[in-house]
C-alpha atoms as a PDB file:
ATOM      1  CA  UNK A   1      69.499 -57.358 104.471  1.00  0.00           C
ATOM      2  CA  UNK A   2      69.962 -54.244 102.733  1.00  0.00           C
ATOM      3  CA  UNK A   3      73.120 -51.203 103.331  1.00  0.00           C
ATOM      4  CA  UNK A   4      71.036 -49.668 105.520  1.00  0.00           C
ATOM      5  CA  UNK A   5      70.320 -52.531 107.743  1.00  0.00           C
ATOM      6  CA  UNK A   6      73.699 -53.313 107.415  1.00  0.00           C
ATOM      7  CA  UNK A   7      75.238 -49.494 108.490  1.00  0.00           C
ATOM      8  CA  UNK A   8      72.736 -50.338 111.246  1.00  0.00           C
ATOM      9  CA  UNK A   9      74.352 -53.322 112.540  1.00  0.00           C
ATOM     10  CA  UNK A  10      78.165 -51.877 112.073  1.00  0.00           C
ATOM     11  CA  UNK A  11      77.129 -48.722 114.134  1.00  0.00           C
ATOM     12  CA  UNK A  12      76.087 -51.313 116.949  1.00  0.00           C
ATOM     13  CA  UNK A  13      78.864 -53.720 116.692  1.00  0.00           C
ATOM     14  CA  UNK A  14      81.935 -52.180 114.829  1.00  0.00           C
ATOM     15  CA  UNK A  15      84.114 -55.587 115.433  1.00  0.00           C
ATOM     16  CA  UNK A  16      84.734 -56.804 112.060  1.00  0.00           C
ATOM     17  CA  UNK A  17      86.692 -59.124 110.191  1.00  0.00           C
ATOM     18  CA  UNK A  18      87.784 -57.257 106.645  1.00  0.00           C
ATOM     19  CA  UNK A  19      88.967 -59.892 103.997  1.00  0.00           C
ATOM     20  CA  UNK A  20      91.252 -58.445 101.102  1.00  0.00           C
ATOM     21  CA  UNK A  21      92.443 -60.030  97.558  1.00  0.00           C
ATOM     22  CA  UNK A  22      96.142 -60.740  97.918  1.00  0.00           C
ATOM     23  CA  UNK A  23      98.351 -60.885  94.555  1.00  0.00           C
ATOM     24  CA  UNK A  24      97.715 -64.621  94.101  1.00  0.00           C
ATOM     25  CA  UNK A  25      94.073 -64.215  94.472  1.00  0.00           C
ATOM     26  CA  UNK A  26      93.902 -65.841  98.431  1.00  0.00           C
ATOM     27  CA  UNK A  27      92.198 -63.911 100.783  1.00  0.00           C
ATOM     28  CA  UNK A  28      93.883 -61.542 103.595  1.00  0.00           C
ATOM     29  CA  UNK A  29      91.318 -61.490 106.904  1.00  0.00           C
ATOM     30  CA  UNK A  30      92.464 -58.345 109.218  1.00  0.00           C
ATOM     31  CA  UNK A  31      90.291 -58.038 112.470  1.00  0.00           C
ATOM     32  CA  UNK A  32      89.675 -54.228 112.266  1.00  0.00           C
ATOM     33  CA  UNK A  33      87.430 -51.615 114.675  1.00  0.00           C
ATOM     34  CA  UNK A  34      84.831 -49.806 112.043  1.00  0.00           C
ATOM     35  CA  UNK A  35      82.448 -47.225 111.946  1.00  0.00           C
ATOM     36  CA  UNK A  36      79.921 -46.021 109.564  1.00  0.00           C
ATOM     37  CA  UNK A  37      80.743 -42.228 107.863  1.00  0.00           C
ATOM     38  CA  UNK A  38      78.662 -39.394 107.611  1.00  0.00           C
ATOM     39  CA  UNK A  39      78.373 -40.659 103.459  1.00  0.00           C
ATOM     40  CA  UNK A  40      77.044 -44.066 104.746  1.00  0.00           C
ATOM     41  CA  UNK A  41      80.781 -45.621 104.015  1.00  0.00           C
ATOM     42  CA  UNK A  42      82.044 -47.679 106.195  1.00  0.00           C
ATOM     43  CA  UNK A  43      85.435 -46.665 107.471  1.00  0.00           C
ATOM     44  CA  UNK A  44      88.666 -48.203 108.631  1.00  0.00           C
ATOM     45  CA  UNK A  45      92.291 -46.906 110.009  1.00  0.00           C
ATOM     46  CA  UNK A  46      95.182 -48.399 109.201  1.00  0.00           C
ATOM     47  CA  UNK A  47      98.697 -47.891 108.395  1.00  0.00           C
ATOM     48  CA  UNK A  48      99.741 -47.373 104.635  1.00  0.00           C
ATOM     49  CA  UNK A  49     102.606 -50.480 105.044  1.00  0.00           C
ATOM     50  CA  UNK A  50      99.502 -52.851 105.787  1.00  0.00           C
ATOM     51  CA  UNK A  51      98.902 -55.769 103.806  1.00  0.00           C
ATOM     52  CA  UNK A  52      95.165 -54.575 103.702  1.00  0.00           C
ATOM     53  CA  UNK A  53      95.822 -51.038 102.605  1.00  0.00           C
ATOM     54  CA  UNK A  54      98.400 -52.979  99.912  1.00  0.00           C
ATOM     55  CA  UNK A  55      95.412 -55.044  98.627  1.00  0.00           C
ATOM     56  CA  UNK A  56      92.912 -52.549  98.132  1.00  0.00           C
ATOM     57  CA  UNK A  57      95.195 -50.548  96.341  1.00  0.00           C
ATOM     58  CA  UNK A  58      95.789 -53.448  93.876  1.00  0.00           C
ATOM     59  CA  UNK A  59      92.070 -54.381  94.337  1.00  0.00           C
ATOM     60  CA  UNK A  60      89.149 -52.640  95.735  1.00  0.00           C
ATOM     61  CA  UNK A  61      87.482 -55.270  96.551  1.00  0.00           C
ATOM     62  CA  UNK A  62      86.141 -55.781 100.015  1.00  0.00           C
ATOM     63  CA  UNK A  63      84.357 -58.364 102.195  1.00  0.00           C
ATOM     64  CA  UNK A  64      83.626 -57.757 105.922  1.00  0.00           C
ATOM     65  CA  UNK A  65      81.913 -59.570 108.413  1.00  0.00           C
ATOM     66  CA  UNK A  66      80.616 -57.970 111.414  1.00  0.00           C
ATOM     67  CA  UNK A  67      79.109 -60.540 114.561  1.00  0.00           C
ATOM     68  CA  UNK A  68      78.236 -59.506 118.427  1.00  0.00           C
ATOM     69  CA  UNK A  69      80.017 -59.431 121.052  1.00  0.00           C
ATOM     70  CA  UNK A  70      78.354 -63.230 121.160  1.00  0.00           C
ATOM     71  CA  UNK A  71      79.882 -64.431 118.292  1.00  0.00           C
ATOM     72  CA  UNK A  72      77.116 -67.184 117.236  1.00  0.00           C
ATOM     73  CA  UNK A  73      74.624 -64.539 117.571  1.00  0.00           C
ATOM     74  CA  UNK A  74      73.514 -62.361 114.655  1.00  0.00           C
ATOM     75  CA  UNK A  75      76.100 -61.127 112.290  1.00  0.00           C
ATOM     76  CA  UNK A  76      75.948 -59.190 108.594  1.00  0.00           C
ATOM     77  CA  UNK A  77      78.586 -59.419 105.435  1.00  0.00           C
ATOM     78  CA  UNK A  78      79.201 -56.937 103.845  1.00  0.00           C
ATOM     79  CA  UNK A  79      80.640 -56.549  99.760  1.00  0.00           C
ATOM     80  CA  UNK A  80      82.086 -53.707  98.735  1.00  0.00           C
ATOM     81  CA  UNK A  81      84.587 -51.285  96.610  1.00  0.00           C
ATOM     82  CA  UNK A  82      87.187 -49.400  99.105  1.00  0.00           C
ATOM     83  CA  UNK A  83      88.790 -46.351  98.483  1.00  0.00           C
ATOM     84  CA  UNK A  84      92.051 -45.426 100.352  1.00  0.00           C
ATOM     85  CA  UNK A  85      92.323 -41.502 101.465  1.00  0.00           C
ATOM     86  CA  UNK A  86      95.647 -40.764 102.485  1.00  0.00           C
ATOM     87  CA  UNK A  87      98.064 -38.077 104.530  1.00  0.00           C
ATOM     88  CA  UNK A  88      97.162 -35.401 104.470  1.00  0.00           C
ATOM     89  CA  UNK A  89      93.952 -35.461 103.485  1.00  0.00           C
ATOM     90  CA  UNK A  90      92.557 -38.076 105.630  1.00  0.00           C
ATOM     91  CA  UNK A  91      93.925 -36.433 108.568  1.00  0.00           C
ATOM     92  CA  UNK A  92      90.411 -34.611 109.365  1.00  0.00           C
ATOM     93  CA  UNK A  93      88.647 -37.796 108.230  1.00  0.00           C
ATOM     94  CA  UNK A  94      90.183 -39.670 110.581  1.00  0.00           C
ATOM     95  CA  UNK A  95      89.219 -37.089 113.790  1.00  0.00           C
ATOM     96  CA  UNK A  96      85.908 -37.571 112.949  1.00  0.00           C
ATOM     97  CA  UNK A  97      86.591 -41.607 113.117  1.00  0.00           C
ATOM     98  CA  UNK A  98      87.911 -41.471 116.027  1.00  0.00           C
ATOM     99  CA  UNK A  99      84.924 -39.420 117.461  1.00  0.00           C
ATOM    100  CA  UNK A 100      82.501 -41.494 115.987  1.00  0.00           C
ATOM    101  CA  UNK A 101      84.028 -44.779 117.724  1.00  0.00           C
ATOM    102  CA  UNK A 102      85.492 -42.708 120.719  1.00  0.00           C
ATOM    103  CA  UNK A 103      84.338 -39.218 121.428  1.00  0.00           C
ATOM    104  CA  UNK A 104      86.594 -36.508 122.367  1.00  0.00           C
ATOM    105  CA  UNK A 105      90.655 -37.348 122.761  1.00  0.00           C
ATOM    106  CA  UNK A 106      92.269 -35.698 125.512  1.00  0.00           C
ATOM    107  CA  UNK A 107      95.016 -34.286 123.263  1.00  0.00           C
ATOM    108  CA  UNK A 108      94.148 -33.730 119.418  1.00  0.00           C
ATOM    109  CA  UNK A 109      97.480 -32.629 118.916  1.00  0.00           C
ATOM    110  CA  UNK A 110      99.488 -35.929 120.257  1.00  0.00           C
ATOM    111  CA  UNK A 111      96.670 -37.581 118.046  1.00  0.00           C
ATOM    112  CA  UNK A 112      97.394 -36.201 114.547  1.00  0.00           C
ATOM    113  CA  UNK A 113     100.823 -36.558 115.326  1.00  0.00           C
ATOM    114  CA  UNK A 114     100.711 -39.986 115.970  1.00  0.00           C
ATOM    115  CA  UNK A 115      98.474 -40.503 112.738  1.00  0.00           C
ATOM    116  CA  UNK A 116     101.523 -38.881 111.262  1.00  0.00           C
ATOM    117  CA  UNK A 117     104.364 -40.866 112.508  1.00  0.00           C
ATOM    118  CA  UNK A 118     101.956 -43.991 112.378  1.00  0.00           C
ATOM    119  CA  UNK A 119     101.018 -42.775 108.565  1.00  0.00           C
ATOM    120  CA  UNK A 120      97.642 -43.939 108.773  1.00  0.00           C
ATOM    121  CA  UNK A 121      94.836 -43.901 106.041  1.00  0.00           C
ATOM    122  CA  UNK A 122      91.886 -44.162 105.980  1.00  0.00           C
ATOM    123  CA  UNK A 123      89.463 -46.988 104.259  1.00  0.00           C
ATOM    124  CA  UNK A 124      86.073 -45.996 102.757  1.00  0.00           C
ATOM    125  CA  UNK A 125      84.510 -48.744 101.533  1.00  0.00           C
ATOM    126  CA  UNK A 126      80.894 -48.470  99.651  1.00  0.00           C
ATOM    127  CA  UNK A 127      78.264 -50.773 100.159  1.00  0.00           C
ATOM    128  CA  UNK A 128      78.089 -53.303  97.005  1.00  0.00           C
ATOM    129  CA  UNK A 129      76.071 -56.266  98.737  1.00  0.00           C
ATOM    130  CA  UNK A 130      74.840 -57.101 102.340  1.00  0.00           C
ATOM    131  CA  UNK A 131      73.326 -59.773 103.934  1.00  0.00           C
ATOM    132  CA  UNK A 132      72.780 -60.982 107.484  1.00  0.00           C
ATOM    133  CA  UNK A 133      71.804 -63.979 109.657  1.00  0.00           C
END
């Protein structure tokens, strides 16, 4: 499969499992909702505190695995190199996630303030390797 086949399958079904590279080299698996960018990224919320955001940080590497709602149906890993944009400047960025995955919220205001208080960031992670079954 190649990154666009892959973008193709995360815009479809944006369940994924994201692994990370913990200090002693194990692997940290987060279920996360994703969505593809505008760039072709694939992008992630989460808070700043999380072991995930911690990892990447350290390390940029990143594996996800995306399946269907059907689990043993099709699915696609993905390899990549994340890139963590931060408060304030992933406030924007992450209004545009939210649309992507959501729409329109009913209150953009209570929305950036809870990405605020929640001090969320956003992951970018470029598309290294894919392939699919």
């Amino acid at each position: 499969m190649d990154a666009d086949g892959a973008r193709d399958f995360v815009r479809q079904h944006g369940r994924i499992v994201l692994g990370t590279i913990r200090r002693d080299g194990r692997v940290q698996l987060s279920p996360v909702i994703a969505a593809v960018g505008d760039d072709g990224r694939i992008e992630i919320s989460t808070r700043e505190a999380t072991a995930k955001a911690r990892n990447l940080r350290r390390d940029p590497r990143a594996t996800l695995c995306a399946l269907t709602d059907a689990f043993f149906g099709r699915w696609v890993q993905i390899e990549g190199t994340a890139e963590i944009l931060s408060l304030p400047d992933a406030m924007e960025p992450l209004v545009a996630y939210y649309r992507r995955l959501s729409g329109e919220h009913e209150n953009w205001d209570d929305y950036r303030r809870a990405m605020d208080e929640q001090q969320r960031c956003l992951l970018r992670i470029t598309i290294d390797r894919a392939v699919g079954g």
